[in-house]
Protein backbone atom coordinates (compact mmCIF):
# COMPACT_ATOMS: atom_id res chain seq x y z
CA UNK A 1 3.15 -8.98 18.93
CA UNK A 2 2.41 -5.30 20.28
CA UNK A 3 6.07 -4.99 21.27
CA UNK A 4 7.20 -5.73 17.67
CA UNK A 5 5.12 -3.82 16.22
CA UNK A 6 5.84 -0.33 18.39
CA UNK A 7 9.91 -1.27 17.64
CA UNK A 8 9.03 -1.27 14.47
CA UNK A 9 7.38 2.10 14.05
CA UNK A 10 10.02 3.61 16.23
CA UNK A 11 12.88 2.42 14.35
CA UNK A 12 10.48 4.01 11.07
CA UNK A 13 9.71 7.07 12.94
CA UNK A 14 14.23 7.51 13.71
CA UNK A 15 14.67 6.37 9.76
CA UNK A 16 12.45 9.36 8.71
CA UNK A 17 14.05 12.05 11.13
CA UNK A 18 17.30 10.93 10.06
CA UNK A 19 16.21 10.98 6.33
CA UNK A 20 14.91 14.29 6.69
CA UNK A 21 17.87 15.70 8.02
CA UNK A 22 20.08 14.25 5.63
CA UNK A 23 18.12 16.22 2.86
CA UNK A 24 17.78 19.27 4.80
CA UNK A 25 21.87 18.67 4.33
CA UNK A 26 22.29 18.47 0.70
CA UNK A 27 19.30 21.44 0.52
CA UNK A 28 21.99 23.82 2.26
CA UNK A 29 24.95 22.03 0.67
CA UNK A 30 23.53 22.64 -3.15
CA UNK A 31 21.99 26.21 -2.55
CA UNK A 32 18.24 25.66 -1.20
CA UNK A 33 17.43 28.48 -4.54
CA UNK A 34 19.26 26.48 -6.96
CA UNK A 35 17.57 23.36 -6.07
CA UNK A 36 13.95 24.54 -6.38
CA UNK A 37 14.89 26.10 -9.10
CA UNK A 38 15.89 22.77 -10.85
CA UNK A 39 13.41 20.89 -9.43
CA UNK A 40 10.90 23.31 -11.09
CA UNK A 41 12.42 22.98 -14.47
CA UNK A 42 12.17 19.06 -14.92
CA UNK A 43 10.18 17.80 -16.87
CA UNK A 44 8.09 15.93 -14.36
CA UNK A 45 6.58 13.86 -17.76
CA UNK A 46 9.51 11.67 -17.26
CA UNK A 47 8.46 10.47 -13.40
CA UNK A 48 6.00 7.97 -14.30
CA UNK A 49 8.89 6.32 -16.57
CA UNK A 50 11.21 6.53 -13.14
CA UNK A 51 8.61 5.02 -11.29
CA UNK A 52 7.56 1.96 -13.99
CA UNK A 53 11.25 1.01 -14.13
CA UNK A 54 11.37 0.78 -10.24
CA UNK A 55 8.67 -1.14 -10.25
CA UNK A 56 10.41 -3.59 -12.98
CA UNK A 57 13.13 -3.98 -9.28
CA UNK A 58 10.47 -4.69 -7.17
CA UNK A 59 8.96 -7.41 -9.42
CA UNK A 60 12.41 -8.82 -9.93
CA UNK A 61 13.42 -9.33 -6.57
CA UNK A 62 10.09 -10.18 -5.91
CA UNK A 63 10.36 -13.14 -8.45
CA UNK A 64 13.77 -14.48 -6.64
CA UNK A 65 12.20 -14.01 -3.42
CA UNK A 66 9.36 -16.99 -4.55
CA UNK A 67 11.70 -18.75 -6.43
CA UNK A 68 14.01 -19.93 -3.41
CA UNK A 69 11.47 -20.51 -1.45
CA UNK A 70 10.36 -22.84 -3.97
CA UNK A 71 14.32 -23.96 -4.20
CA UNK A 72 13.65 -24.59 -0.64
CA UNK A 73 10.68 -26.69 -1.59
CA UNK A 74 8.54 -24.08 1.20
CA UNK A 75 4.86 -24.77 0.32
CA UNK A 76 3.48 -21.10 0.79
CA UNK A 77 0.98 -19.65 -1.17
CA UNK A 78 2.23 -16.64 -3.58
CA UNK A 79 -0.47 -14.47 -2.37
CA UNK A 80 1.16 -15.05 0.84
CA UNK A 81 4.76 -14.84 0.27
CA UNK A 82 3.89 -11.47 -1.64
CA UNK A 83 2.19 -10.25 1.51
CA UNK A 84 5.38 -10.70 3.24
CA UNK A 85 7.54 -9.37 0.82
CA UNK A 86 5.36 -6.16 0.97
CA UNK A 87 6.10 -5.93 4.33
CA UNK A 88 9.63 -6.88 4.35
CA UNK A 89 10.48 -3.73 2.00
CA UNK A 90 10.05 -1.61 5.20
CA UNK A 91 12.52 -3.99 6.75
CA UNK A 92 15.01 -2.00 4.36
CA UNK A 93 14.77 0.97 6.97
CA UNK A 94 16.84 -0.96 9.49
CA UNK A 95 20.87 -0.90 10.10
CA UNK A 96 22.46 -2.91 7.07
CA UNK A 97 18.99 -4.34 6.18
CA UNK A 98 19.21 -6.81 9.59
CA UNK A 99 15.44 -6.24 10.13
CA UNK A 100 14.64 -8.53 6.66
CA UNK A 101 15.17 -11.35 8.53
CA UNK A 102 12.01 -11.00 10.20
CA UNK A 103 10.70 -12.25 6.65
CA UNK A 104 12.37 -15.61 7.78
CA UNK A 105 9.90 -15.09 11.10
CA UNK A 106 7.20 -14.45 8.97
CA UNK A 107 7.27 -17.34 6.80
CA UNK A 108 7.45 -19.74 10.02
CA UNK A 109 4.09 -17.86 11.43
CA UNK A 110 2.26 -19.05 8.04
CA UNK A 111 3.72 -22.22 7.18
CA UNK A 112 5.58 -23.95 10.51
CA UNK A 113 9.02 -23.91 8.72
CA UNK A 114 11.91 -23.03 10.87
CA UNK A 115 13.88 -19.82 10.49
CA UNK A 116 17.22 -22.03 10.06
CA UNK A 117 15.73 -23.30 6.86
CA UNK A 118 14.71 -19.88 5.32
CA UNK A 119 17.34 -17.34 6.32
CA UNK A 120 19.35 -17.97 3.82
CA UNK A 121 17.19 -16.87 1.67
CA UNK A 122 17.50 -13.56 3.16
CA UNK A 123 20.95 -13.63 3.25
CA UNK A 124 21.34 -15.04 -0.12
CA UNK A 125 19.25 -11.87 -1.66
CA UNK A 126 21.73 -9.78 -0.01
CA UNK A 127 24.44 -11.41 -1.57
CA UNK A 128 23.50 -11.45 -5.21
CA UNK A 129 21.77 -8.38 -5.11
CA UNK A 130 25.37 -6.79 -4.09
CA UNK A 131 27.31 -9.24 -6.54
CA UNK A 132 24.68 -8.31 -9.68
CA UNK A 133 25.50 -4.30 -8.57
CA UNK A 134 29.30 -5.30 -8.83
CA UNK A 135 28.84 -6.37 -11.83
CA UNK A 136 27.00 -3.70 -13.64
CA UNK A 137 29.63 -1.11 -11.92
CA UNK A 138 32.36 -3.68 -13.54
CA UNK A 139 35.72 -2.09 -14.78
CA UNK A 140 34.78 1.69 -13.78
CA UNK A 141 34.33 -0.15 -9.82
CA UNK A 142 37.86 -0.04 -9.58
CA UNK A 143 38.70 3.13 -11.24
CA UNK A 144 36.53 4.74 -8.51
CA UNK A 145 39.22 7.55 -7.33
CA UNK A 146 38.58 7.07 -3.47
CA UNK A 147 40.87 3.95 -2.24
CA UNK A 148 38.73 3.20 0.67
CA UNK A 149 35.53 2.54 -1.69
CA UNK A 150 37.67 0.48 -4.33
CA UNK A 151 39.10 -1.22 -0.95
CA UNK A 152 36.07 -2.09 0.45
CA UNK A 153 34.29 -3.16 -3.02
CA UNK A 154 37.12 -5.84 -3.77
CA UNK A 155 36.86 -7.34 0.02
CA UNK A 156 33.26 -7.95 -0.26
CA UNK A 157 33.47 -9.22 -3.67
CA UNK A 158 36.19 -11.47 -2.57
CA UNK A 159 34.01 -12.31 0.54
CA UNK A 160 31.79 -13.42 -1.59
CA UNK A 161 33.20 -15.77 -3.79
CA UNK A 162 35.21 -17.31 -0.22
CA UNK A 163 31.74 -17.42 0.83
CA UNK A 164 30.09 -19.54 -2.21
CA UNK A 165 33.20 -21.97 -2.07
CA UNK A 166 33.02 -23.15 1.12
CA UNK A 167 29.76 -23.53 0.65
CA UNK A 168 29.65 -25.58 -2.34
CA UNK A 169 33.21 -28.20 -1.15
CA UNK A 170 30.72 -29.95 1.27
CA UNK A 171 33.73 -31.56 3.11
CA UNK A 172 34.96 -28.00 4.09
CA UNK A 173 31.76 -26.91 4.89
CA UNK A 174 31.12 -29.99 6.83
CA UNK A 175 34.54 -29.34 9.07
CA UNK A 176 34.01 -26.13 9.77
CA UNK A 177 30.57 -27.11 11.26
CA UNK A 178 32.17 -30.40 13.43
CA UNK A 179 34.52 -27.59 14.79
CA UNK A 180 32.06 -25.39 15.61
CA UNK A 181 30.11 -28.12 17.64
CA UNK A 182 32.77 -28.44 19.85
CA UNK A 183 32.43 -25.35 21.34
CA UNK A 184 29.92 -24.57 24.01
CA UNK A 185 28.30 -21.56 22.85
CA UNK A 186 27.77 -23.06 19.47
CA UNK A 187 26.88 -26.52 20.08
CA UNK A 188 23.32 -25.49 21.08
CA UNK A 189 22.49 -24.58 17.76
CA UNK A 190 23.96 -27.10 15.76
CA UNK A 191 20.61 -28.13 14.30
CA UNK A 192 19.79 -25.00 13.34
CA UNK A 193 23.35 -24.74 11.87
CA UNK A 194 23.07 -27.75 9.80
CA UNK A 195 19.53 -26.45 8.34
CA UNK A 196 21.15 -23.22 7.57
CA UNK A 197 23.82 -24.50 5.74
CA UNK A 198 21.64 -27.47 3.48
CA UNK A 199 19.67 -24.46 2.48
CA UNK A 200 22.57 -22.07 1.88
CA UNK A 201 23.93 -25.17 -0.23
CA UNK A 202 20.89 -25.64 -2.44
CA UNK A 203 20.63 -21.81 -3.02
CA UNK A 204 24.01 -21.38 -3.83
CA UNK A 205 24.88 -24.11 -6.50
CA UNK A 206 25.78 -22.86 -9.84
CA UNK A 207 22.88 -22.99 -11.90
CA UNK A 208 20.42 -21.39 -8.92
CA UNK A 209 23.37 -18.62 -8.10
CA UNK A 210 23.78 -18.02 -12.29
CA UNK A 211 19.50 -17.75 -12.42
CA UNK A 212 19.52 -14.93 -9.38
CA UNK A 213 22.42 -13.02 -10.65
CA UNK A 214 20.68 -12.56 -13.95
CA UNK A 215 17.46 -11.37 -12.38
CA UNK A 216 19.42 -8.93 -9.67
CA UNK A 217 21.39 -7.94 -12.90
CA UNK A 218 17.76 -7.04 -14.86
CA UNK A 219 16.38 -5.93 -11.47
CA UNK A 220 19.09 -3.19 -10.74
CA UNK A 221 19.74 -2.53 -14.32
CA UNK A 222 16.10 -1.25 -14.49
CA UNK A 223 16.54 1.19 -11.58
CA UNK A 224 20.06 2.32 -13.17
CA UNK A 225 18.01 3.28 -16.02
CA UNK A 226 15.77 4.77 -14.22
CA UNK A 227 17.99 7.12 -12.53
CA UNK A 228 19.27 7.83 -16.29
CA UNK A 229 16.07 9.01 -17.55
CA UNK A 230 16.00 11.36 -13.94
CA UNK A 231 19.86 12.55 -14.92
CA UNK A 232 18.97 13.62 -18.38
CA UNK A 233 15.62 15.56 -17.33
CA UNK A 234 18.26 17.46 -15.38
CA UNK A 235 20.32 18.29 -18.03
CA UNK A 236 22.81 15.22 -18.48
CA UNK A 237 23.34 15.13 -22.02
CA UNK A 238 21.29 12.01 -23.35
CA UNK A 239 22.84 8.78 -24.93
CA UNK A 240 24.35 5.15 -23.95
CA UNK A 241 27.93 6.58 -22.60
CA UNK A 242 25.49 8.71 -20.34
CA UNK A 243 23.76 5.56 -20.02
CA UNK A 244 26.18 3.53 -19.12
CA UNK A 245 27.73 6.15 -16.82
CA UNK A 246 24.71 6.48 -14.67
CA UNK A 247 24.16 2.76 -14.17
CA UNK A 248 27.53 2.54 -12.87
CA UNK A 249 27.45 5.62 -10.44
CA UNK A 250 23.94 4.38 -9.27
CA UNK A 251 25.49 0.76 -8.88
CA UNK A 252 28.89 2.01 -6.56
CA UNK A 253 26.19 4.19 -4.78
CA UNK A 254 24.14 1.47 -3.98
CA UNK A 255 27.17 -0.96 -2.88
CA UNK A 256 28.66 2.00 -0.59
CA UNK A 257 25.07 2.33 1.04
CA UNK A 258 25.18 -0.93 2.11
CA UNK A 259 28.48 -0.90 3.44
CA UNK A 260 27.49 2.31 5.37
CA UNK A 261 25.10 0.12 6.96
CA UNK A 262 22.99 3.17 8.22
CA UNK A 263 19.11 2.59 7.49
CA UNK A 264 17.99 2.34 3.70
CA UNK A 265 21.60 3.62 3.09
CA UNK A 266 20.56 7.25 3.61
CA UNK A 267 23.36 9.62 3.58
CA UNK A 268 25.96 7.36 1.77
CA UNK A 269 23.95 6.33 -1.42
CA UNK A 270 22.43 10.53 -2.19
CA UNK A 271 26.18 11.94 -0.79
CA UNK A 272 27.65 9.16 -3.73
CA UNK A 273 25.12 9.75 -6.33
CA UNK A 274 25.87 13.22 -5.98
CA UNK A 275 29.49 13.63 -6.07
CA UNK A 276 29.93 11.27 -8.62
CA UNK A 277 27.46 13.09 -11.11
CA UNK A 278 29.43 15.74 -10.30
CA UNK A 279 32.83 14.17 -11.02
CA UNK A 280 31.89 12.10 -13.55
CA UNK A 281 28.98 14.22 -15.92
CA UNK A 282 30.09 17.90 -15.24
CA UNK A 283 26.74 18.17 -13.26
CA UNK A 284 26.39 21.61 -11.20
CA UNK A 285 25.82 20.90 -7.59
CA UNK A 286 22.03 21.82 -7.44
CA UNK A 287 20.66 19.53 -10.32
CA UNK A 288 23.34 16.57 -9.44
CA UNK A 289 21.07 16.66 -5.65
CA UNK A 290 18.30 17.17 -7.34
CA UNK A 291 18.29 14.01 -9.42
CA UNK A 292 19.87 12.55 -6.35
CA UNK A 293 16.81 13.12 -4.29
CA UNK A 294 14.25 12.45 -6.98
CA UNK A 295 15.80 9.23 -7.34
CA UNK A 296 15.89 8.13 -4.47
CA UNK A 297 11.90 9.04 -3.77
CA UNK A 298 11.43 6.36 -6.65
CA UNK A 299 13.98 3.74 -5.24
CA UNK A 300 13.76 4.39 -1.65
CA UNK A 301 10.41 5.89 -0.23
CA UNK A 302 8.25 4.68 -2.46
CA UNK A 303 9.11 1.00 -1.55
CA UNK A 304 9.28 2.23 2.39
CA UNK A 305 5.56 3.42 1.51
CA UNK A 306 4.64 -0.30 0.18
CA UNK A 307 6.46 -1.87 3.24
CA UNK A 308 3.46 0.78 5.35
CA UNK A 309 1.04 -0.06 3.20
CA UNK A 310 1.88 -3.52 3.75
CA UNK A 311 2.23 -3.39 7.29
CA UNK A 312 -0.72 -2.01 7.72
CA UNK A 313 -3.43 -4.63 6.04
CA UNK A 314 -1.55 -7.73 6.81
CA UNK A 315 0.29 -6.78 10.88
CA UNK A 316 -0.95 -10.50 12.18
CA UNK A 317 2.10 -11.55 9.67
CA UNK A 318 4.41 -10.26 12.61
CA UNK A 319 1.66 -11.28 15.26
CA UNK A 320 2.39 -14.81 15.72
CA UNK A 321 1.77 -18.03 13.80
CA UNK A 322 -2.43 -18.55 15.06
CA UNK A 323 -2.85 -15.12 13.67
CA UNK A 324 -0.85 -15.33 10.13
CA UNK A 325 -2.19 -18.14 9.22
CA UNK A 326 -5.65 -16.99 9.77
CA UNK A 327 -6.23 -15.47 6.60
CA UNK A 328 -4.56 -17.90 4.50
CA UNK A 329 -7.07 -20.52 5.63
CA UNK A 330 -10.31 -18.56 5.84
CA UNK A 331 -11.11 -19.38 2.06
CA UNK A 332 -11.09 -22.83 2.81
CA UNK A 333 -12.60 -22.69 5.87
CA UNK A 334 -15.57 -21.06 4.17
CA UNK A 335 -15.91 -23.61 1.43
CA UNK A 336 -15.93 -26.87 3.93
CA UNK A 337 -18.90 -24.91 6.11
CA UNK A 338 -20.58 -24.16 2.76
CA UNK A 339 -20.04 -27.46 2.20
């Protein structure tokens, strides 16, 4: 799908203008001198540890990603459904993450199943990813001095748990769907609604939702870490109140990000890592945006680079169902003409 595929490097193309610019920002905002000046003193020993901890995220979600498909009782091969992952991580460049549901899209091409069965997948990523970051920010989420933020972190959490319980009291969920068939607009996709919501159900009971929270929790705890081990290369004095400190400013970051909705969360997460270091560690300006934008390189572009990478061995994913399934056959296609 040509079309697709030009969107997509357009919307890429945008993402990386608007990136740039928002560092060119924090450059000028921090003193351009300063900032070289404490990106030359790090002690760039410490990336590879940055970059092995992201990769612990990846893997996690990665994990979760196979596992409710599995839930879902999808028969894809993991080769397969790690092909699409790869190429879902440039999804992330998108408004509020919307383009991931073209993993849904991509998962019909290779195995026939519907979209209606597999978005909630997507959605329910979204969910627990954000609910595992609440978490780690705990207490300190509401001590967060701007209103707004603590506002806006308590209505999704709430949204959240509103959203699992009507889930889970089938009756409810039931009624709400009957009411939604009777209107016009809706009652076209009432199949599809039904099939959304037996998924959403599966993925949502307690034991499944208590599984994924602990791997989001292990998954973003890693990066937290990570952007720990960048904090103290930039002076942050070392230790577990530091520790514990950095998780939580990297977790609210995150969550406001999101909220932002603006592609990969650019502006929102570095302007909250930033102040917050600042606020919360003493951090001068310069090496508080430096650790913001080294982090983010680790968390950010480095996954957008996988999602190219990605994109750019396996584009028949996106090209239609004939074409994605193509190479998931060819080994056995070979083996019955050896045959």
């Amino acid at each position: 799908m040509p079309g697709m595929s030009n969107d997509l490097r357009r919307k890429l193309l945008l993402s990386l203008v608007f990136g740039l610019l928002v560092y060119v920002a924090l450059a000028l905002y921090s003193d351009w001198h300063q900032l070289t000046a404490a990106l030359t003193d790090f002690p760039w020993i410490w990336l590879p540890v940055a970059v092995g901890l992201t990769l612990v995220n990846y893997v996690g979600r990665l994990i979760k990603w196979q596992w409710y498909l599995s839930l879902l009782g999808v028969e894809i091969p993991r080769r397969d459904s790690a092909r699409i992952f790869g190429v879902g991580m440039l999804m992330v460049m998108t408004p509020g993450k919307a383009g991931e549901f073209l993993k849904s899209y991509m998962v019909k091409n290779v195995t026939g199943t519907p979209m209606s069965v597999t978005a909630p997948v997507i959605l329910a990523e979204r969910m627990t990813d954000g609910t595992a970051m609440l978490i780690l920010a705990s207490v300190g989420l509401f001590a967060f001095p701007n209103p707004t933020a603590r506002l806006v972190a308590a209505l999704v959490f709430a949204a959240f748990l509103t959203t699992i319980a009507v889930i889970q009291i089938r009756p409810l969920a039931l009624w709400f769907l009957s009411l939604g068939e009777r209107l016009p607009l809706i009652r076209r996709f009432a199949g599809h609604l039904h099939a959304f919501y037996e998924s959403s159900y599966l993925i949502f009971r307690p034991r499944n939702l208590l599984i994924s929270l602990l791997i989001g929790v292990v998954s973003w705890a890693a990066e937290g870490v990570a952007y720990y081990v960048v904090l103290t290369g930039f002076g942050a004095p070392p230790g577990p109140q530091t520790l514990l400190i950095a998780i939580f400013i990297f977790s609210i970051s995150a969550v406001i990000g999101a909220v932002i909705a603006m592609p990969g969360g650019l502006g929102g997460v570095e302007g909250s890592l930033v102040a917050l270091s600042v606020q919360t560690l003493g951090m001068s300006t310069a090496p508080a945006t430096a650790a913001a934008l080294l982090v983010r390189f680790c968390t950010l572009w480095m996954g957008v680079l996988i999602g190219v990478v990605s994109f750019s061995l396996w584009p028949q994913l996106l090209a239609g169902a004939e074409q994605a399934r193509r190479p998931s056959l060819a080994p056995a296609a070979e083996t019955e003409t050896s045959a």
